[in-house]
PDB file of N, CA and C in Angstrom:
ATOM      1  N   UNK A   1     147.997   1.305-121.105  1.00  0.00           N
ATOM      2  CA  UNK A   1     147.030   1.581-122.140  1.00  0.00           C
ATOM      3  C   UNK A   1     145.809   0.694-121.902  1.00  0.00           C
ATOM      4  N   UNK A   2     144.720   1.172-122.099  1.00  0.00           N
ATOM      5  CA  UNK A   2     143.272   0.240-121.855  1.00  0.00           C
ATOM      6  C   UNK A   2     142.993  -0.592-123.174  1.00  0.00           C
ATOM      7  N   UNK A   3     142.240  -1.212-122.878  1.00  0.00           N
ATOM      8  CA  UNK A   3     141.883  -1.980-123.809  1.00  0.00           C
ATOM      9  C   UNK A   3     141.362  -0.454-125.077  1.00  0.00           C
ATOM     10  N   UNK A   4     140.375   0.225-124.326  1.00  0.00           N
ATOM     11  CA  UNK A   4     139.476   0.703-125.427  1.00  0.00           C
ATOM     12  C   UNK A   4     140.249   1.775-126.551  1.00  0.00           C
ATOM     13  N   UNK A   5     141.451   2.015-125.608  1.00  0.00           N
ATOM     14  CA  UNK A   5     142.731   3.083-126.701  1.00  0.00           C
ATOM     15  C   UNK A   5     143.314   1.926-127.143  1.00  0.00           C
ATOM     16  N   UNK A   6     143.704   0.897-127.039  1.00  0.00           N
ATOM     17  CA  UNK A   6     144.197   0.213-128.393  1.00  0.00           C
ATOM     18  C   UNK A   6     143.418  -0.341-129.313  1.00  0.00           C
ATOM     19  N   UNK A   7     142.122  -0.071-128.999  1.00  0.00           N
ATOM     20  CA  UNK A   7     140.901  -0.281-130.360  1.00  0.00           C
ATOM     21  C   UNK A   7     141.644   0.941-131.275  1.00  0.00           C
ATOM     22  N   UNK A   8     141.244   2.530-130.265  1.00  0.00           N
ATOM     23  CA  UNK A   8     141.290   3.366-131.342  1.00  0.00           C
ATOM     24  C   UNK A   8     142.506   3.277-131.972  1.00  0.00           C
ATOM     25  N   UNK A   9     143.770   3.152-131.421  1.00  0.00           N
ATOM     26  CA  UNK A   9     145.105   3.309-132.188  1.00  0.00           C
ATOM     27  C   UNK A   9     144.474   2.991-133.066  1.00  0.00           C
ATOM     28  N   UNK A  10     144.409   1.118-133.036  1.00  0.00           N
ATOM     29  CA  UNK A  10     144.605   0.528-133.958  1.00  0.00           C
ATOM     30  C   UNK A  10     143.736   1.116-135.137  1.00  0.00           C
ATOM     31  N   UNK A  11     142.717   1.496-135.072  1.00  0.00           N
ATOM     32  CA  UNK A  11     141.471   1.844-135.736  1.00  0.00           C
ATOM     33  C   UNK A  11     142.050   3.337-136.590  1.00  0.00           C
ATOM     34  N   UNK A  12     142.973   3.977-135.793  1.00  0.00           N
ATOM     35  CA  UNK A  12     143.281   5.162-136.636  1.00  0.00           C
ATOM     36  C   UNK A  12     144.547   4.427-137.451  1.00  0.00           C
ATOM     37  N   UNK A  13     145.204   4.041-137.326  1.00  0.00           N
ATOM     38  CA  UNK A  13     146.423   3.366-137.770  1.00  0.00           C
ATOM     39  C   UNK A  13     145.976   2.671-139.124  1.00  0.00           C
ATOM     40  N   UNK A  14     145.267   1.748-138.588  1.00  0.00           N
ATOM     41  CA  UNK A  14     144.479   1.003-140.139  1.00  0.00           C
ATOM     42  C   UNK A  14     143.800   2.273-141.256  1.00  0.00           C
ATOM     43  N   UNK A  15     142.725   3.354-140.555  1.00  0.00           N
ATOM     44  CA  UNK A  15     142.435   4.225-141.249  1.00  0.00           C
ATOM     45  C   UNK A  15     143.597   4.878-141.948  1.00  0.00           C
ATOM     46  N   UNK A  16     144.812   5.271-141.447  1.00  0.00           N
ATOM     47  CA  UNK A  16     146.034   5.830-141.691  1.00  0.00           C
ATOM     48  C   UNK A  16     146.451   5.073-143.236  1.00  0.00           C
ATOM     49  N   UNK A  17     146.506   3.816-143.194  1.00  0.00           N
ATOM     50  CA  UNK A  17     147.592   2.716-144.601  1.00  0.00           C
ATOM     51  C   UNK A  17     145.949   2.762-145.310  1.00  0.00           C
ATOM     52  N   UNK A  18     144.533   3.057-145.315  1.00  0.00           N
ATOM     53  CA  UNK A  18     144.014   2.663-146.185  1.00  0.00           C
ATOM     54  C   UNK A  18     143.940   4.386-146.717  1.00  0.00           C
ATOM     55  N   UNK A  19     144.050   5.535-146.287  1.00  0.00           N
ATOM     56  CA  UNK A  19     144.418   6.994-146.604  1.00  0.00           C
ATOM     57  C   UNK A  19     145.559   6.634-146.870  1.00  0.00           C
ATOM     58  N   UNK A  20     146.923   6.221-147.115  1.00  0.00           N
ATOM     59  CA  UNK A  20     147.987   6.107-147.819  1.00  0.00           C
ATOM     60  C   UNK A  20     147.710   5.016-149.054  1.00  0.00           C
ATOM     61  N   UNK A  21     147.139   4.445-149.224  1.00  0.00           N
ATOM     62  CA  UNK A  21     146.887   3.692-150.267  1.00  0.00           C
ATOM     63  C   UNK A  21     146.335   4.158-150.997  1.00  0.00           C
ATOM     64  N   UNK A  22     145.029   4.999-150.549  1.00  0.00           N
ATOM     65  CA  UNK A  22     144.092   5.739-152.079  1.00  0.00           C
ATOM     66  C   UNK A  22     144.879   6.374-152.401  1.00  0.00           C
ATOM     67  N   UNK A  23     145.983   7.351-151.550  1.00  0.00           N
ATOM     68  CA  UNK A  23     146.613   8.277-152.358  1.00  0.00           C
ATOM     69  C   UNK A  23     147.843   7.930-153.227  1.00  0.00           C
ATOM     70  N   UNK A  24     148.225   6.157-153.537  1.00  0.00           N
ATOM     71  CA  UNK A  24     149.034   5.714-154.321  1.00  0.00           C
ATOM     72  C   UNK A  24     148.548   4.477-155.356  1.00  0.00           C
ATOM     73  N   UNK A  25     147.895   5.316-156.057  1.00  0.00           N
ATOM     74  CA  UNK A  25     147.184   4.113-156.810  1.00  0.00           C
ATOM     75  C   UNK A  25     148.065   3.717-158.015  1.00  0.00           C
ATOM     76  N   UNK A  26     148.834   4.332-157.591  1.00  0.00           N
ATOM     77  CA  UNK A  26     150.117   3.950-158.807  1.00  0.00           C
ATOM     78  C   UNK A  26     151.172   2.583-158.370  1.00  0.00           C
ATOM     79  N   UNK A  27     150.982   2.019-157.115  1.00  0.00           N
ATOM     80  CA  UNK A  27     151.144   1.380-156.622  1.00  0.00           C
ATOM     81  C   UNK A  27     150.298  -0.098-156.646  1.00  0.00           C
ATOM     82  N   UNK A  28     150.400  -0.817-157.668  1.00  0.00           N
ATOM     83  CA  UNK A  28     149.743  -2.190-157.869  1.00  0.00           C
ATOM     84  C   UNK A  28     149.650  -2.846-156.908  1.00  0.00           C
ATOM     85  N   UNK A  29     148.334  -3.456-156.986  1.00  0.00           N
ATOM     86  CA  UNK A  29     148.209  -4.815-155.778  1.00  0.00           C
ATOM     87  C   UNK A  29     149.345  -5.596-156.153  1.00  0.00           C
ATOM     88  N   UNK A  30     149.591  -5.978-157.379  1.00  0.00           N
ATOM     89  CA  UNK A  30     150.505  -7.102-157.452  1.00  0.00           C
ATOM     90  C   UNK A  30     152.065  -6.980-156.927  1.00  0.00           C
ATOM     91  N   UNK A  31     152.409  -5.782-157.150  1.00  0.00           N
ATOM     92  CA  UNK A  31     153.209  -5.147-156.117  1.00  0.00           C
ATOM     93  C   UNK A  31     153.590  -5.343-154.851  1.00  0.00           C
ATOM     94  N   UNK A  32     152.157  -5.046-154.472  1.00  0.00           N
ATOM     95  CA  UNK A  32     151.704  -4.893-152.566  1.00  0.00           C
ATOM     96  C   UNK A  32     152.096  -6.939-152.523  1.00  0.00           C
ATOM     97  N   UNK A  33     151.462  -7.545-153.349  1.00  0.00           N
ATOM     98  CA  UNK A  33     151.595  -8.865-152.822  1.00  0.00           C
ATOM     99  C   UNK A  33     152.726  -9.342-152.966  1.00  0.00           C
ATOM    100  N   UNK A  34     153.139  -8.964-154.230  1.00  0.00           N
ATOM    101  CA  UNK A  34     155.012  -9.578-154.399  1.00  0.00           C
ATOM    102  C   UNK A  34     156.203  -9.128-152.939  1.00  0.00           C
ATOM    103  N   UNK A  35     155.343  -7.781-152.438  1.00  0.00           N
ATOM    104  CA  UNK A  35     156.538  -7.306-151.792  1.00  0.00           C
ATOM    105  C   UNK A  35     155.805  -7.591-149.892  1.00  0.00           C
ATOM    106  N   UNK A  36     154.878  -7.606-150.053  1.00  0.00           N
ATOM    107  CA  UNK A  36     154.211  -7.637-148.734  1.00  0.00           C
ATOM    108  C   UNK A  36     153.124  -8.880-148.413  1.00  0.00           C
ATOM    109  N   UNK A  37     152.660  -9.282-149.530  1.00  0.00           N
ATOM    110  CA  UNK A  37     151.976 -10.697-149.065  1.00  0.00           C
ATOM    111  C   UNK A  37     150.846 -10.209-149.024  1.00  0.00           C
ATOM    112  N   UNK A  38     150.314  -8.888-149.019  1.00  0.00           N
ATOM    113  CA  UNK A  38     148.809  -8.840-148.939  1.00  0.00           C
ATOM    114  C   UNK A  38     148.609  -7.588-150.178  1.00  0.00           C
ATOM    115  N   UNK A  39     147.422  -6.769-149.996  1.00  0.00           N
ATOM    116  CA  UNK A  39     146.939  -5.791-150.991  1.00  0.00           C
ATOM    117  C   UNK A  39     146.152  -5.576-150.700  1.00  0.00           C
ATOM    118  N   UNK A  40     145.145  -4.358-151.353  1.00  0.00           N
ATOM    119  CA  UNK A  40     144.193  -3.856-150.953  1.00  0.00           C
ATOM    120  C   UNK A  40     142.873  -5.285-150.995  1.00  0.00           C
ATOM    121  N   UNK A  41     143.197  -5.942-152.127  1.00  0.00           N
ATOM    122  CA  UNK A  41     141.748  -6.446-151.719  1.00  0.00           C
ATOM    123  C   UNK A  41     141.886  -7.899-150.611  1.00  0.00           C
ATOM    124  N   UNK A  42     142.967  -7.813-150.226  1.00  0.00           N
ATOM    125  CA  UNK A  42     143.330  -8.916-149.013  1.00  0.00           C
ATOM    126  C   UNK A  42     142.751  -7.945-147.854  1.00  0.00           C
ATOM    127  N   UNK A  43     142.753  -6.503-147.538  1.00  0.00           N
ATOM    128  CA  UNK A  43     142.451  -5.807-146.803  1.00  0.00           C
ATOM    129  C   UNK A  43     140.617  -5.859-146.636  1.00  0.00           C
ATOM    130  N   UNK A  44     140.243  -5.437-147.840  1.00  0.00           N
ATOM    131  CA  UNK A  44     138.648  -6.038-148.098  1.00  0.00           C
ATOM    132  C   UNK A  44     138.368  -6.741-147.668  1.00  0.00           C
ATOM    133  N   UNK A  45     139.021  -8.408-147.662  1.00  0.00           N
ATOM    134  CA  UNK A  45     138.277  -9.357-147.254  1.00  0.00           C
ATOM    135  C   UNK A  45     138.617  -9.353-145.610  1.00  0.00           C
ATOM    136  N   UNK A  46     139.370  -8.768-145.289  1.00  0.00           N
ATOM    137  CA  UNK A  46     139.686  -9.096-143.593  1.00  0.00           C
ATOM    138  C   UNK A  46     138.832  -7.934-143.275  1.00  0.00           C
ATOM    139  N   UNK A  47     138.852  -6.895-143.887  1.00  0.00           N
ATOM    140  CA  UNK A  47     137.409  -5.850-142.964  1.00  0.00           C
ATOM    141  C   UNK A  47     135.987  -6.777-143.068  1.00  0.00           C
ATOM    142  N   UNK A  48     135.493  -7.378-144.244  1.00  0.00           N
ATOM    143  CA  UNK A  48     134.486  -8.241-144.392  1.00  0.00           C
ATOM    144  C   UNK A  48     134.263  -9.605-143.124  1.00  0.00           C
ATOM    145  N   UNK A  49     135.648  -9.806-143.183  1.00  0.00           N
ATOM    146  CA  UNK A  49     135.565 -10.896-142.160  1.00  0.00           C
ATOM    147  C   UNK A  49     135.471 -10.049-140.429  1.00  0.00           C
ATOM    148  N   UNK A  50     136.428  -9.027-140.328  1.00  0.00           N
ATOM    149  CA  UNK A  50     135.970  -8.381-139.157  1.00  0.00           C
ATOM    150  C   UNK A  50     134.078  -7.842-139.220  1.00  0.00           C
ATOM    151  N   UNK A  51     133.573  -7.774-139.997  1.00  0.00           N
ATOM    152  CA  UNK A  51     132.209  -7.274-140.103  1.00  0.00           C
ATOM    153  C   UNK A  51     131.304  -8.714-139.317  1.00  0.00           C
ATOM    154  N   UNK A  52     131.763  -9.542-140.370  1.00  0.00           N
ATOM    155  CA  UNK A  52     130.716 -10.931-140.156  1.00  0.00           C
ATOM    156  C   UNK A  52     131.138 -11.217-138.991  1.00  0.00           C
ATOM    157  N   UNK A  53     132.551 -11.269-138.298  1.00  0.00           N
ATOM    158  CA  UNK A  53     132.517 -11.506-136.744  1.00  0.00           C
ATOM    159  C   UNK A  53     131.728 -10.592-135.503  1.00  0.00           C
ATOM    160  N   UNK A  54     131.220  -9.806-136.053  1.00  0.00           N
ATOM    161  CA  UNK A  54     130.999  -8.714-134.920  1.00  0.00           C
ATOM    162  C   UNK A  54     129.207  -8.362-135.522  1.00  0.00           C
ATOM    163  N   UNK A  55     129.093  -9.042-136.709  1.00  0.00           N
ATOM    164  CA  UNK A  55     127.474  -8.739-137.038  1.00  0.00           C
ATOM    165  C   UNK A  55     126.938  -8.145-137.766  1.00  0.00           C
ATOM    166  N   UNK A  56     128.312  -6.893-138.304  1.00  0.00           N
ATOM    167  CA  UNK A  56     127.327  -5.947-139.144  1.00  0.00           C
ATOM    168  C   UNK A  56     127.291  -6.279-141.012  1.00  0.00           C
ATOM    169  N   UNK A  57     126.276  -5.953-141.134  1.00  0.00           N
ATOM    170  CA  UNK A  57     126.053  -6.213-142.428  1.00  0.00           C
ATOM    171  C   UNK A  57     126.991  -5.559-143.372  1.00  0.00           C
ATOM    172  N   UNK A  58     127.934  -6.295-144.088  1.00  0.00           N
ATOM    173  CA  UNK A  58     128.876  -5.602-144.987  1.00  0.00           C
ATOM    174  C   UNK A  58     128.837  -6.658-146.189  1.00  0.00           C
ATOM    175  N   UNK A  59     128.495  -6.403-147.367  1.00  0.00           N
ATOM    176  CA  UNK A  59     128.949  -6.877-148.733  1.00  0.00           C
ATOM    177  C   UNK A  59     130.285  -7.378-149.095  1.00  0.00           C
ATOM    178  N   UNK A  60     131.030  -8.026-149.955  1.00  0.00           N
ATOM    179  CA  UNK A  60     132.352  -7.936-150.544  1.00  0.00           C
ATOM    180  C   UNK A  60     132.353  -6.880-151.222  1.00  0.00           C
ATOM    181  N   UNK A  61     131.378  -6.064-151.683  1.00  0.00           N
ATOM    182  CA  UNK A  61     131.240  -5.094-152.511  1.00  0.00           C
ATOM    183  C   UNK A  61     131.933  -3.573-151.541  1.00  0.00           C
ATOM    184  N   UNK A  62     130.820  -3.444-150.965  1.00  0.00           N
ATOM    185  CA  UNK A  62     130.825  -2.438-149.871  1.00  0.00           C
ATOM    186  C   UNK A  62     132.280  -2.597-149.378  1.00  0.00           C
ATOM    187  N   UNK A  63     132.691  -3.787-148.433  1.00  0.00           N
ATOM    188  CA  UNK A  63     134.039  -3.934-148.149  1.00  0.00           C
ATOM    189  C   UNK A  63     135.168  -3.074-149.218  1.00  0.00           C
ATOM    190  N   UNK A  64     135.155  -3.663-150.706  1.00  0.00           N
ATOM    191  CA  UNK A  64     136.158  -3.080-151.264  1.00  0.00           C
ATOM    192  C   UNK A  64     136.083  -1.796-151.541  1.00  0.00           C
ATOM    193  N   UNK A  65     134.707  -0.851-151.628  1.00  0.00           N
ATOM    194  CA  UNK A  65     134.521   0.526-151.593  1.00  0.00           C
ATOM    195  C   UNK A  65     135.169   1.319-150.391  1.00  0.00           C
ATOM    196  N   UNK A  66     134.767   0.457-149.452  1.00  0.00           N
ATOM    197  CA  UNK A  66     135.522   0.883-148.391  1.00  0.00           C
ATOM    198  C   UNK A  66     137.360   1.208-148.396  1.00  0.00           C
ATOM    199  N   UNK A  67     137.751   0.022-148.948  1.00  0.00           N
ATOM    200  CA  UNK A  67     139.282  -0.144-148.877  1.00  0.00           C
ATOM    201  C   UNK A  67     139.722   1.277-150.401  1.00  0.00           C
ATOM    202  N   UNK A  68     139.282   1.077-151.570  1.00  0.00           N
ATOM    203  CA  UNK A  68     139.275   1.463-152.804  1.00  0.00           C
ATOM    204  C   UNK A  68     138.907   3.424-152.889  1.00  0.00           C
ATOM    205  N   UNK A  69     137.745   3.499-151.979  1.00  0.00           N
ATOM    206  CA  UNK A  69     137.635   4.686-152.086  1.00  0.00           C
ATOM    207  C   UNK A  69     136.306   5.180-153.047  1.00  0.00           C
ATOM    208  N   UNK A  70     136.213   3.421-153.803  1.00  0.00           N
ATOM    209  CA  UNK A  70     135.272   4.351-154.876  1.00  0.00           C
ATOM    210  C   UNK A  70     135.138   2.721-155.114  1.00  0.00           C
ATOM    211  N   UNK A  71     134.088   2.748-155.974  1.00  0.00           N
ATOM    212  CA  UNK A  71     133.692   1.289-156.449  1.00  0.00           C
ATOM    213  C   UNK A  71     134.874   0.489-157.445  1.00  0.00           C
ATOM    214  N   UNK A  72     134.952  -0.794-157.059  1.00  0.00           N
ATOM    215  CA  UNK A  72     136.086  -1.747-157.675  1.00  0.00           C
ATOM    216  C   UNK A  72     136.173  -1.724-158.773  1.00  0.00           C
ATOM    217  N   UNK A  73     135.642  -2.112-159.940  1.00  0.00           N
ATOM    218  CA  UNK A  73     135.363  -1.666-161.448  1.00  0.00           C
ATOM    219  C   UNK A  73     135.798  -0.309-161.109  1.00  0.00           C
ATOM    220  N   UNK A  74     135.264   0.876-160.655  1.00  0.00           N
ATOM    221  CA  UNK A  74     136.168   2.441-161.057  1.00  0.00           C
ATOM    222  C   UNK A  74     137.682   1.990-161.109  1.00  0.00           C
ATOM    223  N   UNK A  75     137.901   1.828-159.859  1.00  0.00           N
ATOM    224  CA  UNK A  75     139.291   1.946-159.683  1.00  0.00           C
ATOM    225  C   UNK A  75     140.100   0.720-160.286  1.00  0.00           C
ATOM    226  N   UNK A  76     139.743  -0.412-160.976  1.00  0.00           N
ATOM    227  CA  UNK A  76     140.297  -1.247-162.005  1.00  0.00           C
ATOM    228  C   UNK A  76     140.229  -0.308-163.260  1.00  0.00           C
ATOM    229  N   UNK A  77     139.332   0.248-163.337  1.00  0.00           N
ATOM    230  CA  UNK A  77     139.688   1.041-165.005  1.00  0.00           C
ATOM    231  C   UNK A  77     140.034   2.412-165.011  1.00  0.00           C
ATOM    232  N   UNK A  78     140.414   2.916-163.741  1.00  0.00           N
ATOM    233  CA  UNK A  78     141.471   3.826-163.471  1.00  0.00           C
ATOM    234  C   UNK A  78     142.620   4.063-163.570  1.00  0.00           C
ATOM    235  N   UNK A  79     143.003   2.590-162.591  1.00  0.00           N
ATOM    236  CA  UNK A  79     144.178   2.360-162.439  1.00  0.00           C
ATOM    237  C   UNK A  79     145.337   1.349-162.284  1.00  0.00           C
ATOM    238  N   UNK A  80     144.071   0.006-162.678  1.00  0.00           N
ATOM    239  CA  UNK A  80     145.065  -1.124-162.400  1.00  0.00           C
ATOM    240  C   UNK A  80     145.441  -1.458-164.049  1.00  0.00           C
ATOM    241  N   UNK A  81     146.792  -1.538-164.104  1.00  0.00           N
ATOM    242  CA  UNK A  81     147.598  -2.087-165.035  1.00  0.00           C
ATOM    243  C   UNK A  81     147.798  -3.312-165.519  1.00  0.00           C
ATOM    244  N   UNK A  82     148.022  -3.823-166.529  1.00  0.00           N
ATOM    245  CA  UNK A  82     148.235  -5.304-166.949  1.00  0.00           C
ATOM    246  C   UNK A  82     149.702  -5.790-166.131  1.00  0.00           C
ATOM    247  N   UNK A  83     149.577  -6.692-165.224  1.00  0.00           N
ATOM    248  CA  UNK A  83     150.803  -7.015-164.400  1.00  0.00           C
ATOM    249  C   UNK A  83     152.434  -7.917-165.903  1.00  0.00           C
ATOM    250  N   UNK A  84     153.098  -7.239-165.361  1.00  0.00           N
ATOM    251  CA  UNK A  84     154.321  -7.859-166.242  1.00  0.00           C
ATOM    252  C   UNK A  84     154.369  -8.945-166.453  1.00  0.00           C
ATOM    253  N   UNK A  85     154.919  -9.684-167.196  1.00  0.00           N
ATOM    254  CA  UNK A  85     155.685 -11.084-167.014  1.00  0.00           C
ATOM    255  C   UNK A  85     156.371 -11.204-166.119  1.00  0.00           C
ATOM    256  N   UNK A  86     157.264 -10.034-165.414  1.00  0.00           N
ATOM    257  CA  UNK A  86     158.303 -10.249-164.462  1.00  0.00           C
ATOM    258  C   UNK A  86     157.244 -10.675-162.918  1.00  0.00           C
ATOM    259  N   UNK A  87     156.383  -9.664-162.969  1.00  0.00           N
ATOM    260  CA  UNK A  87     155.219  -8.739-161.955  1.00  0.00           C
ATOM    261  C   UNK A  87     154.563 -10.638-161.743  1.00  0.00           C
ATOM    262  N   UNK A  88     154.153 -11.010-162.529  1.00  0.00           N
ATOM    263  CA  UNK A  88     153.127 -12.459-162.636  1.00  0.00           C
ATOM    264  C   UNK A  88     154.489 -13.572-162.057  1.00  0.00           C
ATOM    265  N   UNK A  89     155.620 -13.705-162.316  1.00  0.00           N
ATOM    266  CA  UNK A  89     156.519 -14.542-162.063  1.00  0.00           C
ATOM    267  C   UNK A  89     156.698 -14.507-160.770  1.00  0.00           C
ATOM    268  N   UNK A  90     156.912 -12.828-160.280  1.00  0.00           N
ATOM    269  CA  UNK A  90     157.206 -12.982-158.763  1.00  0.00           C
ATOM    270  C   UNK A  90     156.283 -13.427-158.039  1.00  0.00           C
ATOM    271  N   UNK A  91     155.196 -13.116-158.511  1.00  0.00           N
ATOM    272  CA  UNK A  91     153.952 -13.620-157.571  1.00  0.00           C
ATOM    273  C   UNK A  91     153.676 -15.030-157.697  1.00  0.00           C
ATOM    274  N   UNK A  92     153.874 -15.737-158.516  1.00  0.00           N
ATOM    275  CA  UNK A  92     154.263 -17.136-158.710  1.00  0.00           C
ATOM    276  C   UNK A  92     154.929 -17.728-157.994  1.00  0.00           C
ATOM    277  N   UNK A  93     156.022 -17.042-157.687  1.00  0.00           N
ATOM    278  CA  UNK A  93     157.137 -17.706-156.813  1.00  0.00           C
ATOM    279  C   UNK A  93     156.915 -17.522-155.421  1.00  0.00           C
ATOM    280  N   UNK A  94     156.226 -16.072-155.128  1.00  0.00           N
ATOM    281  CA  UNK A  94     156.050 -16.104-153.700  1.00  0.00           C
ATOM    282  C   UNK A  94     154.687 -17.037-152.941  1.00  0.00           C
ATOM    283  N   UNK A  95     153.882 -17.377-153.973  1.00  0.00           N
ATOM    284  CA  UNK A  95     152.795 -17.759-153.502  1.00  0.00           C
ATOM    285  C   UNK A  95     152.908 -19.195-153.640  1.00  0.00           C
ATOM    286  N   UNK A  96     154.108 -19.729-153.782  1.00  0.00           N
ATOM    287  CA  UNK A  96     154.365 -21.022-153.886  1.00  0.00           C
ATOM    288  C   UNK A  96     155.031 -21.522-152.326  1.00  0.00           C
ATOM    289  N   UNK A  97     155.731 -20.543-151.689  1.00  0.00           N
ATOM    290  CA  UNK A  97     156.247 -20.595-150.405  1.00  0.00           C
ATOM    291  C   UNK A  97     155.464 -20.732-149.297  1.00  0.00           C
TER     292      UNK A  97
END
């Protein structure tokens, strides 16, 4: 494999989990972090940081439109939920490790 096909994999692959994510917005970040360590807006900031390494002008804003599908405020008053007591505990515990 060349270098320049494991750009694209990768590039369709990543496109692939951020098209599976818009289509589960029923699926909480706090979720994504309790169970996986990251979330959509951990995804934001690493496209942001891939931007500023390579030059191009990208916002935190823009970044999360990107990841979100639609602007951050939309999709917080769409669809993000008040996280549990249970939901806030786990993430407590994992982010203590």
């Amino acid at each position: 494999m060349t270098e320049e096909q494991r750009v694209e994999l990768e590039a369709a692959a990543f496109r692939r989990l951020v098209q599976h994510l818009r289509s589960r917005p029923d699926v909480q970040n706090i979720d994504l972090m309790n169970l996986a360590g990251f979330c959509r807006n951990c995804l934001s900031k690493w496209l942001k940081a891939a931007a500023d390494d390579l030059g191009v002008e990208m916002t935190p804003e823009q970044a999360r439109e990107e990841i979100y599908g639609m602007p951050y405020d939309e999709w917080k008053s769409k669809y993000q939920k008040e996280a549990s007591p249970e939901q806030k505990a786990a993430f407590e515990k994992s982010s203590k490790q």
